[in-house]
C-alpha atoms as a PDB file:
ATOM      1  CA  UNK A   1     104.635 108.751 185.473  1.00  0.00           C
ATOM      2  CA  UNK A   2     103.523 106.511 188.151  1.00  0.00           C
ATOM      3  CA  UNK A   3     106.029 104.206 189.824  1.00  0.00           C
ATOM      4  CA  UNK A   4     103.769 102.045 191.247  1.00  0.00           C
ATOM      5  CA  UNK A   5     104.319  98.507 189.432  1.00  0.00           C
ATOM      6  CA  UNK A   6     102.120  97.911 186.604  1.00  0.00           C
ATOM      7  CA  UNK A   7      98.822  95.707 187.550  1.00  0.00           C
ATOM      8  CA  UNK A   8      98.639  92.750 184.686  1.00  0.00           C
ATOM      9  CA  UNK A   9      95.324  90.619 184.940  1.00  0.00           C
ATOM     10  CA  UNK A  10      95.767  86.595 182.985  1.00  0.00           C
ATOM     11  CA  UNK A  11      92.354  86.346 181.929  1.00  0.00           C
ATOM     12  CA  UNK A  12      91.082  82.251 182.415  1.00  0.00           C
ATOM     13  CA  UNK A  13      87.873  80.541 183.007  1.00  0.00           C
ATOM     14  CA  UNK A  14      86.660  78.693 186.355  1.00  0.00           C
ATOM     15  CA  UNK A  15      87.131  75.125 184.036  1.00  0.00           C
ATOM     16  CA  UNK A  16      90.680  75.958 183.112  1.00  0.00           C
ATOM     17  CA  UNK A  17      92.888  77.296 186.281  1.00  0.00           C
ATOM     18  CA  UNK A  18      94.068  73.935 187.150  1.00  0.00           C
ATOM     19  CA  UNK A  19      94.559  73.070 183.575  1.00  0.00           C
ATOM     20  CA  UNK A  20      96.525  76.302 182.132  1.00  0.00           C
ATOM     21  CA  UNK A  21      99.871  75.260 181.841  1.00  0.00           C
ATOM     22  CA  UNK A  22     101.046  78.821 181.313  1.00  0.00           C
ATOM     23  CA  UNK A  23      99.565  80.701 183.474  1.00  0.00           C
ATOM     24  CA  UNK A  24     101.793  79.727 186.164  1.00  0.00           C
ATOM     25  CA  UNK A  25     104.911  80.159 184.614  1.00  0.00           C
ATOM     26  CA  UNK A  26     103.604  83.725 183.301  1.00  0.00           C
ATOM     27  CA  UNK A  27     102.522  84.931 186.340  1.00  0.00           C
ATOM     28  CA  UNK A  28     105.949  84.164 187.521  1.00  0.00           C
ATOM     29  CA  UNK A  29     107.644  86.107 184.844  1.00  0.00           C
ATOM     30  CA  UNK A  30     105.241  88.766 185.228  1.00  0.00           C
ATOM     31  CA  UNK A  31     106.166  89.480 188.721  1.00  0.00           C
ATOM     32  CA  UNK A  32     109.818  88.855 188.450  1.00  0.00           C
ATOM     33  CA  UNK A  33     109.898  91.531 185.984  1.00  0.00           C
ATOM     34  CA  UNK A  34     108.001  94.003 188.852  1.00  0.00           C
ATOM     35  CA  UNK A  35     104.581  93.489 188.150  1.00  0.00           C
ATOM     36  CA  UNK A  36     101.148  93.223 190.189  1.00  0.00           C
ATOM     37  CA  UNK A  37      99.091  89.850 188.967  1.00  0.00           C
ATOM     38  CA  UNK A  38      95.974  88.509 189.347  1.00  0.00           C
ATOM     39  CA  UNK A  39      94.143  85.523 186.975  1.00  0.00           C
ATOM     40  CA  UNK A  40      90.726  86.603 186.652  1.00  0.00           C
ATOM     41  CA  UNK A  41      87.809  84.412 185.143  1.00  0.00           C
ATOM     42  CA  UNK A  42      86.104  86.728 182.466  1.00  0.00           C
ATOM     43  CA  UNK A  43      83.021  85.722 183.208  1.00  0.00           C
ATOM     44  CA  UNK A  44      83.297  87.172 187.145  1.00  0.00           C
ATOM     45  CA  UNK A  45      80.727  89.679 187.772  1.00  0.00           C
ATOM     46  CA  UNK A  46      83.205  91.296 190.507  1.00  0.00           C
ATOM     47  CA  UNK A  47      85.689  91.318 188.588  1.00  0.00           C
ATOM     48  CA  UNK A  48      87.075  95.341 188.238  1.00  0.00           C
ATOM     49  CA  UNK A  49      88.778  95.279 185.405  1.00  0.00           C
ATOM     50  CA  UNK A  50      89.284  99.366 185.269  1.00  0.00           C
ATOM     51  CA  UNK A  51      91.668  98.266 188.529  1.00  0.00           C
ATOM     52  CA  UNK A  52      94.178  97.025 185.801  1.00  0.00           C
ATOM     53  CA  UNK A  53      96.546  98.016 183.721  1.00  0.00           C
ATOM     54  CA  UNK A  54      97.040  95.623 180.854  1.00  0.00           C
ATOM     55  CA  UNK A  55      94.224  92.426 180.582  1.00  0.00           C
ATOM     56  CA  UNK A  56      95.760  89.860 178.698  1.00  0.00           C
ATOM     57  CA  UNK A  57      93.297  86.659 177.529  1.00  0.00           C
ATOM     58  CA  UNK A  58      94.955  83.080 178.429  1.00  0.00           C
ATOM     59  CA  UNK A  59      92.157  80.233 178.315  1.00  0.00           C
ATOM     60  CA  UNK A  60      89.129  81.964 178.482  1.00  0.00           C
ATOM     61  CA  UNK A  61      88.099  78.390 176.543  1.00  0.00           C
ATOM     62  CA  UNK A  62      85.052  78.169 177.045  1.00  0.00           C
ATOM     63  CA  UNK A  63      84.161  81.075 174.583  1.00  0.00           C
ATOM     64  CA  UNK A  64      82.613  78.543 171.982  1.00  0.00           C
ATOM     65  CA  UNK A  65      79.514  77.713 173.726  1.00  0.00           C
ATOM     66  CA  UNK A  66      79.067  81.394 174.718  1.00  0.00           C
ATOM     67  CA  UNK A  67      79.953  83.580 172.494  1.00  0.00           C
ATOM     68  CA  UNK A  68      77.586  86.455 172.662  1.00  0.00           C
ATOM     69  CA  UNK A  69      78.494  86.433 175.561  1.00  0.00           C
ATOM     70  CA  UNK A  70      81.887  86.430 175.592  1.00  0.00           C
ATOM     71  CA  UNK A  71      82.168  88.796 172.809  1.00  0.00           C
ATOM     72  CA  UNK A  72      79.510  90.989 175.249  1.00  0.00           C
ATOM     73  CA  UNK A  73      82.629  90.924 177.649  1.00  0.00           C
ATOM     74  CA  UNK A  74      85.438  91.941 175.419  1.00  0.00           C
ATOM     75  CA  UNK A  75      83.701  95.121 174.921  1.00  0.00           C
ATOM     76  CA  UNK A  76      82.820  95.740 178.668  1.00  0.00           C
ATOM     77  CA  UNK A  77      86.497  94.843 179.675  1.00  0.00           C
ATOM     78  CA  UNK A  78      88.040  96.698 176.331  1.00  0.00           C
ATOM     79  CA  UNK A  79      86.082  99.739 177.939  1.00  0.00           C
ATOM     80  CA  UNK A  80      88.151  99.639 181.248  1.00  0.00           C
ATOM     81  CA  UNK A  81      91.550  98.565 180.942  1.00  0.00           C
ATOM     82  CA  UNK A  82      93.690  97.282 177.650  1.00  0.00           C
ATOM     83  CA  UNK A  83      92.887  93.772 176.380  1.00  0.00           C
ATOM     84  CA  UNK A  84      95.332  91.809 174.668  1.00  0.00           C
ATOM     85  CA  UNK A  85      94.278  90.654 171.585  1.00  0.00           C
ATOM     86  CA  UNK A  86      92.649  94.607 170.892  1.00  0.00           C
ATOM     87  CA  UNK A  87      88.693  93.694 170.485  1.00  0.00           C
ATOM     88  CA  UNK A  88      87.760  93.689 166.572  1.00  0.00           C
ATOM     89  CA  UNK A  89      91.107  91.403 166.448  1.00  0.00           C
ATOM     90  CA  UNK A  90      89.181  89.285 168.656  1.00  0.00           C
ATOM     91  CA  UNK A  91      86.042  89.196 167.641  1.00  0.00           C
ATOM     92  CA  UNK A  92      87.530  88.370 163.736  1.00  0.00           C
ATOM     93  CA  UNK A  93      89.642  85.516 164.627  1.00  0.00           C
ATOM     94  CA  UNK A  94      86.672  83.924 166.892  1.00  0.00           C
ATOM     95  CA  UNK A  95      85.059  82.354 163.551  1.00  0.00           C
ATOM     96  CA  UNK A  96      87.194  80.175 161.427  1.00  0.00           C
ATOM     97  CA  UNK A  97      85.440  82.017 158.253  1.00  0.00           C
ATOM     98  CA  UNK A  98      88.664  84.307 159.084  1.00  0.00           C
ATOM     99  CA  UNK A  99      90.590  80.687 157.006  1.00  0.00           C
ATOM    100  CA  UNK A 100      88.905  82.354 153.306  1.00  0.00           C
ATOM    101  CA  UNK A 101      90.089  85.432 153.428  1.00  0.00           C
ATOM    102  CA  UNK A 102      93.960  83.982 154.395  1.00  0.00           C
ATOM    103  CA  UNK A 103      93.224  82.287 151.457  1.00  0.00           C
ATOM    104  CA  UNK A 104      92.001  85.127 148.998  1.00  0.00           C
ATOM    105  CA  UNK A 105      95.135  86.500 150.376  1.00  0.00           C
ATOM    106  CA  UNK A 106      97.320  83.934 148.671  1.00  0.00           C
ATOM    107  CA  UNK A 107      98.130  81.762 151.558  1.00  0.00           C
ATOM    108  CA  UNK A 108      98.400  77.996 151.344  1.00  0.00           C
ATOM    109  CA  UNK A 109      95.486  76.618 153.574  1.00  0.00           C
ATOM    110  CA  UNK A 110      94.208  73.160 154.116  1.00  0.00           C
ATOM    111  CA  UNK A 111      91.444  73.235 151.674  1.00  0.00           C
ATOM    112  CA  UNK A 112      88.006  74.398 153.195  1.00  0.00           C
ATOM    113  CA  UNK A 113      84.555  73.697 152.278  1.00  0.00           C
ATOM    114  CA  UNK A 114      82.597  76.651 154.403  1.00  0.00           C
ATOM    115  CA  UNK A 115      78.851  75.429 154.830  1.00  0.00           C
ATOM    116  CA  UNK A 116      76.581  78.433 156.108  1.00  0.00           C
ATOM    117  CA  UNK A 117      74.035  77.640 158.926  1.00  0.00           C
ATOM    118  CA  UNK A 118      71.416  77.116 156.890  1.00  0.00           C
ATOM    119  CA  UNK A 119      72.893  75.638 154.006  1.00  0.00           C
ATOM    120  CA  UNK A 120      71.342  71.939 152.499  1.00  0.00           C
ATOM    121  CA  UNK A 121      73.505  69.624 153.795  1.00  0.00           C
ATOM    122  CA  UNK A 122      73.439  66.898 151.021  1.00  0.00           C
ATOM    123  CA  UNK A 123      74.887  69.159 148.563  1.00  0.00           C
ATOM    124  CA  UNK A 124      77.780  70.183 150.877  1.00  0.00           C
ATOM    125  CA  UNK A 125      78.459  66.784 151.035  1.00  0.00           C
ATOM    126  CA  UNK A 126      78.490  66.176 147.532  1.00  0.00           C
ATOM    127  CA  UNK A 127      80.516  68.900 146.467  1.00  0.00           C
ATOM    128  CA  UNK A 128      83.457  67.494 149.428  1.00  0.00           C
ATOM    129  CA  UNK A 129      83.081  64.264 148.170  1.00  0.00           C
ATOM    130  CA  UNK A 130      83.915  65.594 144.569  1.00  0.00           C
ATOM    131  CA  UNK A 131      86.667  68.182 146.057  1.00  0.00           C
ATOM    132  CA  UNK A 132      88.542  65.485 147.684  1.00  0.00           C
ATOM    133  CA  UNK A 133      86.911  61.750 146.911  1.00  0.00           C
ATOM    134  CA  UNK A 134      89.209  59.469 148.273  1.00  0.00           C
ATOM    135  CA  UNK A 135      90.164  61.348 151.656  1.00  0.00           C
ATOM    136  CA  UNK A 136      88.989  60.937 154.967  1.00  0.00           C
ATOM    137  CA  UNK A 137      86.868  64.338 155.567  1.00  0.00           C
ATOM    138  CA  UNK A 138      87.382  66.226 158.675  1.00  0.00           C
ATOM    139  CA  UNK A 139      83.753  68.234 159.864  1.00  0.00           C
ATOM    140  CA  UNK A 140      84.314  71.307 162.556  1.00  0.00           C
ATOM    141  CA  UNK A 141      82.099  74.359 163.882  1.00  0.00           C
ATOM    142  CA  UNK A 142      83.241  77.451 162.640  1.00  0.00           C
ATOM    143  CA  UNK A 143      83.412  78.745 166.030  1.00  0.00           C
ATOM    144  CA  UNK A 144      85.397  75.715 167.984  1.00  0.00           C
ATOM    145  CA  UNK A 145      88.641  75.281 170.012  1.00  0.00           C
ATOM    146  CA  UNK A 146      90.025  72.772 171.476  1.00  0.00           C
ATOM    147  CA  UNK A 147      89.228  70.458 168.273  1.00  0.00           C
ATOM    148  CA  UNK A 148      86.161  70.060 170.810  1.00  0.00           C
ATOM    149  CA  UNK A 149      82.716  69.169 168.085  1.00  0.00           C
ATOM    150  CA  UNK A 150      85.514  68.162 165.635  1.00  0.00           C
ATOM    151  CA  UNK A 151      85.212  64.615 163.944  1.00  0.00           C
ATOM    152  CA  UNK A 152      87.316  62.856 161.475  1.00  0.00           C
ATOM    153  CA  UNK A 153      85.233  60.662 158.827  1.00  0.00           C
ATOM    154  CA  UNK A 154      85.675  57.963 156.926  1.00  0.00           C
ATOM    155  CA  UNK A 155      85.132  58.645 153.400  1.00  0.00           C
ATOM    156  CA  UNK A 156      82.272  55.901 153.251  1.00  0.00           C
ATOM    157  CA  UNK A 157      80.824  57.430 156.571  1.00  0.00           C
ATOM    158  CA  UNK A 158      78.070  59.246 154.455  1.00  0.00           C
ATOM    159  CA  UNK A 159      75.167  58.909 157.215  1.00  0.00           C
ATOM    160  CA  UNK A 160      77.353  59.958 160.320  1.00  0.00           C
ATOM    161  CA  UNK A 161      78.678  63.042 158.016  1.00  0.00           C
ATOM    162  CA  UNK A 162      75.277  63.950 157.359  1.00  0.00           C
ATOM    163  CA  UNK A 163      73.992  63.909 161.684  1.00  0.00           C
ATOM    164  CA  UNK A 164      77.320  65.569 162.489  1.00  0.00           C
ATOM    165  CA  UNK A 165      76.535  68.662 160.147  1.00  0.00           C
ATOM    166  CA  UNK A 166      72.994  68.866 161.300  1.00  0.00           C
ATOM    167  CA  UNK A 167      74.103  68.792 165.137  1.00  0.00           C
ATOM    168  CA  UNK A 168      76.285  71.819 164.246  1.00  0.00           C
ATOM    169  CA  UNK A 169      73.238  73.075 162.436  1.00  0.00           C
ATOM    170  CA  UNK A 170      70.886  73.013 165.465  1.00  0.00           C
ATOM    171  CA  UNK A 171      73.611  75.098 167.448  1.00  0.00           C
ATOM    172  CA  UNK A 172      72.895  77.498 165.168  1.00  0.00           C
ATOM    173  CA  UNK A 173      76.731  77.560 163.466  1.00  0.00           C
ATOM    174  CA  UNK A 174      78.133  77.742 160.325  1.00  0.00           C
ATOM    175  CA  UNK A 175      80.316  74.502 159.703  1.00  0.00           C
ATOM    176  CA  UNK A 176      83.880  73.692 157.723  1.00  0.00           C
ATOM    177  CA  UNK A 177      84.202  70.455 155.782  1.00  0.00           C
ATOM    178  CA  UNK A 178      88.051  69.616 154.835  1.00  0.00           C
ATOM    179  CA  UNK A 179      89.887  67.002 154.044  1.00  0.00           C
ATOM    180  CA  UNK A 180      91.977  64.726 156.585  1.00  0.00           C
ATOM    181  CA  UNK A 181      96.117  65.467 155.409  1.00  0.00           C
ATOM    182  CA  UNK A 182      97.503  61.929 155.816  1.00  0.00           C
ATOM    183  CA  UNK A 183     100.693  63.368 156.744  1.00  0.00           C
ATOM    184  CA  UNK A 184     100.266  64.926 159.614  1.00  0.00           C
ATOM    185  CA  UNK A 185      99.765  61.084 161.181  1.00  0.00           C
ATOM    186  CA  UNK A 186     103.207  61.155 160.288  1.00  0.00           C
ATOM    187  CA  UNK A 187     105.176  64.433 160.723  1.00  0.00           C
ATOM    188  CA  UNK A 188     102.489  66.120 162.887  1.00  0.00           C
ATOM    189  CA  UNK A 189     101.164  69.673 163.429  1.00  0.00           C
ATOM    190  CA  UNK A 190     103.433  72.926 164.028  1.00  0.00           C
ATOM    191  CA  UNK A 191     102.402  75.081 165.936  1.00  0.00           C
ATOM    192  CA  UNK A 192     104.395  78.676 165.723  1.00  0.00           C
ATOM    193  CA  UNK A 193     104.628  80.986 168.304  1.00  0.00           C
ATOM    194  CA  UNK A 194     104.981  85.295 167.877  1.00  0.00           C
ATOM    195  CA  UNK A 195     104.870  87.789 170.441  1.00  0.00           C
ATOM    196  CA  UNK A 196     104.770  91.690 168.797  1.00  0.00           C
ATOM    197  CA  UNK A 197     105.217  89.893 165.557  1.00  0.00           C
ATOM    198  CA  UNK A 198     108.512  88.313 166.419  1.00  0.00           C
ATOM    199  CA  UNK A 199     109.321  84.540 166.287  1.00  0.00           C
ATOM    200  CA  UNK A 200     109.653  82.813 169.540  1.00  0.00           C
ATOM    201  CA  UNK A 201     109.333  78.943 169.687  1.00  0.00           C
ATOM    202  CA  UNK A 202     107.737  76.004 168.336  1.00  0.00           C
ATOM    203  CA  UNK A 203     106.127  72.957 169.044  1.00  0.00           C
ATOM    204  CA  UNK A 204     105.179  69.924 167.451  1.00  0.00           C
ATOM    205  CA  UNK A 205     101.343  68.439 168.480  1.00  0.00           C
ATOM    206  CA  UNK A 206     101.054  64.750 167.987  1.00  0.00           C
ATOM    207  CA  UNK A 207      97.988  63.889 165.335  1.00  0.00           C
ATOM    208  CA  UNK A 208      94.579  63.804 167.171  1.00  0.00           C
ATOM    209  CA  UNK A 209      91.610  62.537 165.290  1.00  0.00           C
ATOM    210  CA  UNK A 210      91.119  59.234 164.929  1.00  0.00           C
ATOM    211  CA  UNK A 211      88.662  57.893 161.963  1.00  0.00           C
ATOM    212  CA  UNK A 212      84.980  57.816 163.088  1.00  0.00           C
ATOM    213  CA  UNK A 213      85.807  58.320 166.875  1.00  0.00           C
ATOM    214  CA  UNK A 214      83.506  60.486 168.842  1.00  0.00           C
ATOM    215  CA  UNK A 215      84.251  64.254 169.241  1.00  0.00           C
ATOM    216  CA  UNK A 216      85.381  65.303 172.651  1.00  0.00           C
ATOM    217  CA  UNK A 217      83.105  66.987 174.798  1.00  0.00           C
ATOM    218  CA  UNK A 218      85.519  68.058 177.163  1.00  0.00           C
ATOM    219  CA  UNK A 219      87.645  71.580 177.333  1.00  0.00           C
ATOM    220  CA  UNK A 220      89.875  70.233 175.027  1.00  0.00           C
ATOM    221  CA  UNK A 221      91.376  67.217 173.652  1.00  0.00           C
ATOM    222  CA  UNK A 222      94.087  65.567 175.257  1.00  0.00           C
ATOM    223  CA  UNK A 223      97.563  66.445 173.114  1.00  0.00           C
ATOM    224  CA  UNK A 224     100.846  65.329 172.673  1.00  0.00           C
ATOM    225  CA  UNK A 225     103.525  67.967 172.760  1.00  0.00           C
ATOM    226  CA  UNK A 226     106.957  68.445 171.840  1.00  0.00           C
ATOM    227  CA  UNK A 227     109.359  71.020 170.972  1.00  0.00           C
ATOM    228  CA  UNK A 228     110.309  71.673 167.726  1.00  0.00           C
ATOM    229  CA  UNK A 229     112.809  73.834 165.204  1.00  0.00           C
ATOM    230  CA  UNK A 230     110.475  74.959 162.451  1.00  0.00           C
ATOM    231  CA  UNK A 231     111.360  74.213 158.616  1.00  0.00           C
ATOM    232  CA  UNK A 232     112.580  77.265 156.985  1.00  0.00           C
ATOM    233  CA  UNK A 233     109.403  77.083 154.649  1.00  0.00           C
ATOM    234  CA  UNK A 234     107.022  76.424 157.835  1.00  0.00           C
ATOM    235  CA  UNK A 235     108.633  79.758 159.600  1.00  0.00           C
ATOM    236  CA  UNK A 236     107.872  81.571 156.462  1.00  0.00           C
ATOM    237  CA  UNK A 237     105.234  80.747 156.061  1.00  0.00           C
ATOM    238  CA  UNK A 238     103.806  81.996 159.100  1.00  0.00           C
ATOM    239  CA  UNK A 239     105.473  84.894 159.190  1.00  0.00           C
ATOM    240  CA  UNK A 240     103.459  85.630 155.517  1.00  0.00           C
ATOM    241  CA  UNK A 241     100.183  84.385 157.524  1.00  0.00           C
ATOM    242  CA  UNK A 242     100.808  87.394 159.908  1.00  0.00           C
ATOM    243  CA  UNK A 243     101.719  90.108 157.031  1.00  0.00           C
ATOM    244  CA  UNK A 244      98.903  88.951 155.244  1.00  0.00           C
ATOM    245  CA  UNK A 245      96.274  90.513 157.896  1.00  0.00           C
ATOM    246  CA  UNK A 246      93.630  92.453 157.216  1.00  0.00           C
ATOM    247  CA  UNK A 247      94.814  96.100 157.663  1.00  0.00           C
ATOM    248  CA  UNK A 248      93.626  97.274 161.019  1.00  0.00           C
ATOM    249  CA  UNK A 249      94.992  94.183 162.378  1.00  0.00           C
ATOM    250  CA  UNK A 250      98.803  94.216 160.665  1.00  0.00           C
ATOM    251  CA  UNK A 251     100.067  97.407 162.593  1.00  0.00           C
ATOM    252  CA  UNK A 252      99.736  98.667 165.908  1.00  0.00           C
ATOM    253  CA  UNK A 253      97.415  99.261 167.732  1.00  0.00           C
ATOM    254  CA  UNK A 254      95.377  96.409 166.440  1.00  0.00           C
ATOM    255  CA  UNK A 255      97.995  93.788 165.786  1.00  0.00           C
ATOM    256  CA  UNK A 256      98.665  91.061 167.555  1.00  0.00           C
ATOM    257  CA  UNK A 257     100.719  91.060 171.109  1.00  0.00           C
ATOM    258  CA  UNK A 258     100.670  87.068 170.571  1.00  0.00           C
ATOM    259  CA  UNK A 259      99.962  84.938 168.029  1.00  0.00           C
ATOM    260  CA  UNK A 260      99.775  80.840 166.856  1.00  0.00           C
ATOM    261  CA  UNK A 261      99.804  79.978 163.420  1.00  0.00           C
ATOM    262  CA  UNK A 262      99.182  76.208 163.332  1.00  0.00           C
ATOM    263  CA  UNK A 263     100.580  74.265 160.330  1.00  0.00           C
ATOM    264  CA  UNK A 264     100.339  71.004 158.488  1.00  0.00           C
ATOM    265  CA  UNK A 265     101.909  69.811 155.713  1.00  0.00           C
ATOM    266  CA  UNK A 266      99.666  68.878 152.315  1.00  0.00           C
ATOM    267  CA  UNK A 267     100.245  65.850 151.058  1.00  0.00           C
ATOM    268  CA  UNK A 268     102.711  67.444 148.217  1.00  0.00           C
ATOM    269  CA  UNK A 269     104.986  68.271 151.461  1.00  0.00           C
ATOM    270  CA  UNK A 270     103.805  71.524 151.425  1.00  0.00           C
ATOM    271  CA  UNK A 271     102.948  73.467 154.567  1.00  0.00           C
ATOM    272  CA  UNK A 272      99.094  75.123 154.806  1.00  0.00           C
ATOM    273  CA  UNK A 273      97.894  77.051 157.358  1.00  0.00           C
ATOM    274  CA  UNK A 274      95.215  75.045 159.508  1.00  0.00           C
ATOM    275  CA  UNK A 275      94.452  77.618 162.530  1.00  0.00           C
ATOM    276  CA  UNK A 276      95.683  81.379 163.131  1.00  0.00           C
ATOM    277  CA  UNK A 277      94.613  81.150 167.090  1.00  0.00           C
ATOM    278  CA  UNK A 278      94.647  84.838 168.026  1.00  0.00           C
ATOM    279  CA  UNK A 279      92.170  84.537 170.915  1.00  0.00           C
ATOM    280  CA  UNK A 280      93.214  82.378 173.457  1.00  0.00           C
ATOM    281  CA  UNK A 281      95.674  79.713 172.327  1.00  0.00           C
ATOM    282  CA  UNK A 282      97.920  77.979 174.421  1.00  0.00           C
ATOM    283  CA  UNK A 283     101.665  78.583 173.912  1.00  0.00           C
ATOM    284  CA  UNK A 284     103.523  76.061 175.292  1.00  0.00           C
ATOM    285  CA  UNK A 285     105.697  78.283 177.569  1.00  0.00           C
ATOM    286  CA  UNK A 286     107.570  75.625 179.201  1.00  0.00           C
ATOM    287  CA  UNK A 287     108.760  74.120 176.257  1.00  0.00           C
ATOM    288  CA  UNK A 288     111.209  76.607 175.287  1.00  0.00           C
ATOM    289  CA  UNK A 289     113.494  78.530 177.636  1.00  0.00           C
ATOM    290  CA  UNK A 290     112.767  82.124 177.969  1.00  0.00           C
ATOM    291  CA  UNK A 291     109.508  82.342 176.025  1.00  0.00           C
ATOM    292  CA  UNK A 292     107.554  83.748 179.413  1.00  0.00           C
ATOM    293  CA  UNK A 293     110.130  86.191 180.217  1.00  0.00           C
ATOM    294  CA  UNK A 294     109.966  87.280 176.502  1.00  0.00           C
ATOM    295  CA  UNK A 295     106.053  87.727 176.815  1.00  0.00           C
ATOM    296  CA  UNK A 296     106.030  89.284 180.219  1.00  0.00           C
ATOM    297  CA  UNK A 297     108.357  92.030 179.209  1.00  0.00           C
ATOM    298  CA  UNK A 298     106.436  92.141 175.685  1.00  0.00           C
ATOM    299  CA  UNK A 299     103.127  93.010 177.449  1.00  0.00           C
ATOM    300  CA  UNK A 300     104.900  94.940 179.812  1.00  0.00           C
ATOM    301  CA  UNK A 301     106.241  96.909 177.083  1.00  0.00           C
ATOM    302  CA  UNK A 302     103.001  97.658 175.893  1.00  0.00           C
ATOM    303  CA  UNK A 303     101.264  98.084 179.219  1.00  0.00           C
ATOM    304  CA  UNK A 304     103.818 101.147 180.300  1.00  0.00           C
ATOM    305  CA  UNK A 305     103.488 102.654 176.788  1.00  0.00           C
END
């Protein structure tokens, strides 16, 4: 075996490096476990990514927009080096369509209304309205992070429902209609962090869509953050979310080196899953102590193997 030190590329975008709170904390653990690192945009033409070991995805986050692209690249890089997410774990967990078959699965999801791309609008509408008709309705791409095209609507907001579904429409995207869960104004969104399938930390994110406001165009929206100690039903939840897999994606080599399994809690008290972010989510590293020293030597692990 070699015993030159293993070569680890962060993968980012140009929009992101001064905004990726974890790359820098990563890169540090990376190399004070004996590692080479660079943070390399995906989208660099130079970029040779057969020069690395082990290519792990951080806030490539500007995916959305350019996703032929983007999945393009996952192939070409998958090709020369080991990504991390593996590719067709990628390339499922890009579209939230991923949400209905967690469901079919038997996991408790915010309820979803999925509205192909070329659906009539009008009767998606109706059949929310009927679903849920006294809740605020929340109206996202299928392919979005970020919460970046995502609007929360006034139930009586009929006509601004209607132009928001047809902007995702002329993107060409399939859309998810679901209904706003009151209590996360209150007891907010946790998020749950695994690397290699094991628990590592938690974090609580602050509610972010306010009733008929404008979605953000920006990278992302602007969120509050604070640790958190998960609820015993919230932890097992998401550690059912992550058995529950499809098969080439529950075992090695296609599972998950990290995952987030975003939760909120129904308005019986319940927690539903709301995101599985498998592709580039951010994970909060400096909110608990240890969590980049526990991925560095995780990918480590799995770059020597």
């Amino acid at each position: 075996m070699s015993s030159r030190p293993p070569c680890i590329a962060l993968v980012s975008t140009r929009e992101a490096l001064d905004r990726d709170d974890d790359l820098a904390p990563l890169q540090a653990a990376l190399r004070a476990a004996g590692a080479a690192v660079d943070i390399a945009c995906w989208d660099d033409a130079q970029a040779d990514w057969a020069r690395f070991d082990a290519a792990l995805i951080r806030s490539t986050w500007d995916y959305t927009w350019r996703l032929d692209e983007y999945l393009r690249w996952i192939d070409h890089a998958a090709a020369c080096t080991r990504l991390f997410n593996p590719p067709a774990l990628l390339r499922w967990n890009t579209d939230k369509r991923y949400l209905g078959e967690m469901a079919q699965a038997g996991m408790a999801i915010v309820p979803t209304h999925f509205v192909a791309a070329d659906a009539a609008i009008e009767p998606a509408l109706d059949a929310a309205h009927a679903a849920w008709p006294h809740a605020d309705l929340v109206i996202k791409p299928s392919v979005s992070a970020g919460s970046r095209d995502t609007m929360r609507h006034s139930s009586a907001a009929r006509a601004a429902m209607r132009a928001h579904l047809a902007a995702i429409h002329a993107q060409g995207k399939r859309a998810l209609i679901q209904p706003y869960l009151a209590r996360v104004d209150s007891a907010g969104e946790t998020a749950l962090l695994f690397f290699d399938g094991v628990f590592s930390h938690a974090i609580r994110k602050g509610p972010l869509l306010a009733a008929n406001a404008a979605a953000t165009r920006a990278l992302f929206a602007p969120e509050h953050i604070q640790p958190r100690t998960p609820q015993a039903d919230e932890l097992a939840l998401a550690q059912r979310v992550l058995a529950a897999l499809p098969a080439p994606f529950n075992s090695a080599p296609g599972a998950p080196l990290y995952a987030r399994v975003d939760l909120l809690r129904d308005d019986a008290g319940a927690p539903c899953l709301i995101e599985l972010e498998l592709v580039e989510p951010s994970l909060f590293l400096d909110f608990a102590p240890g969590a980049a020293a526990r991925l560095a030597q995780t990918l480590l692990r799995h770059a020597r193997a």
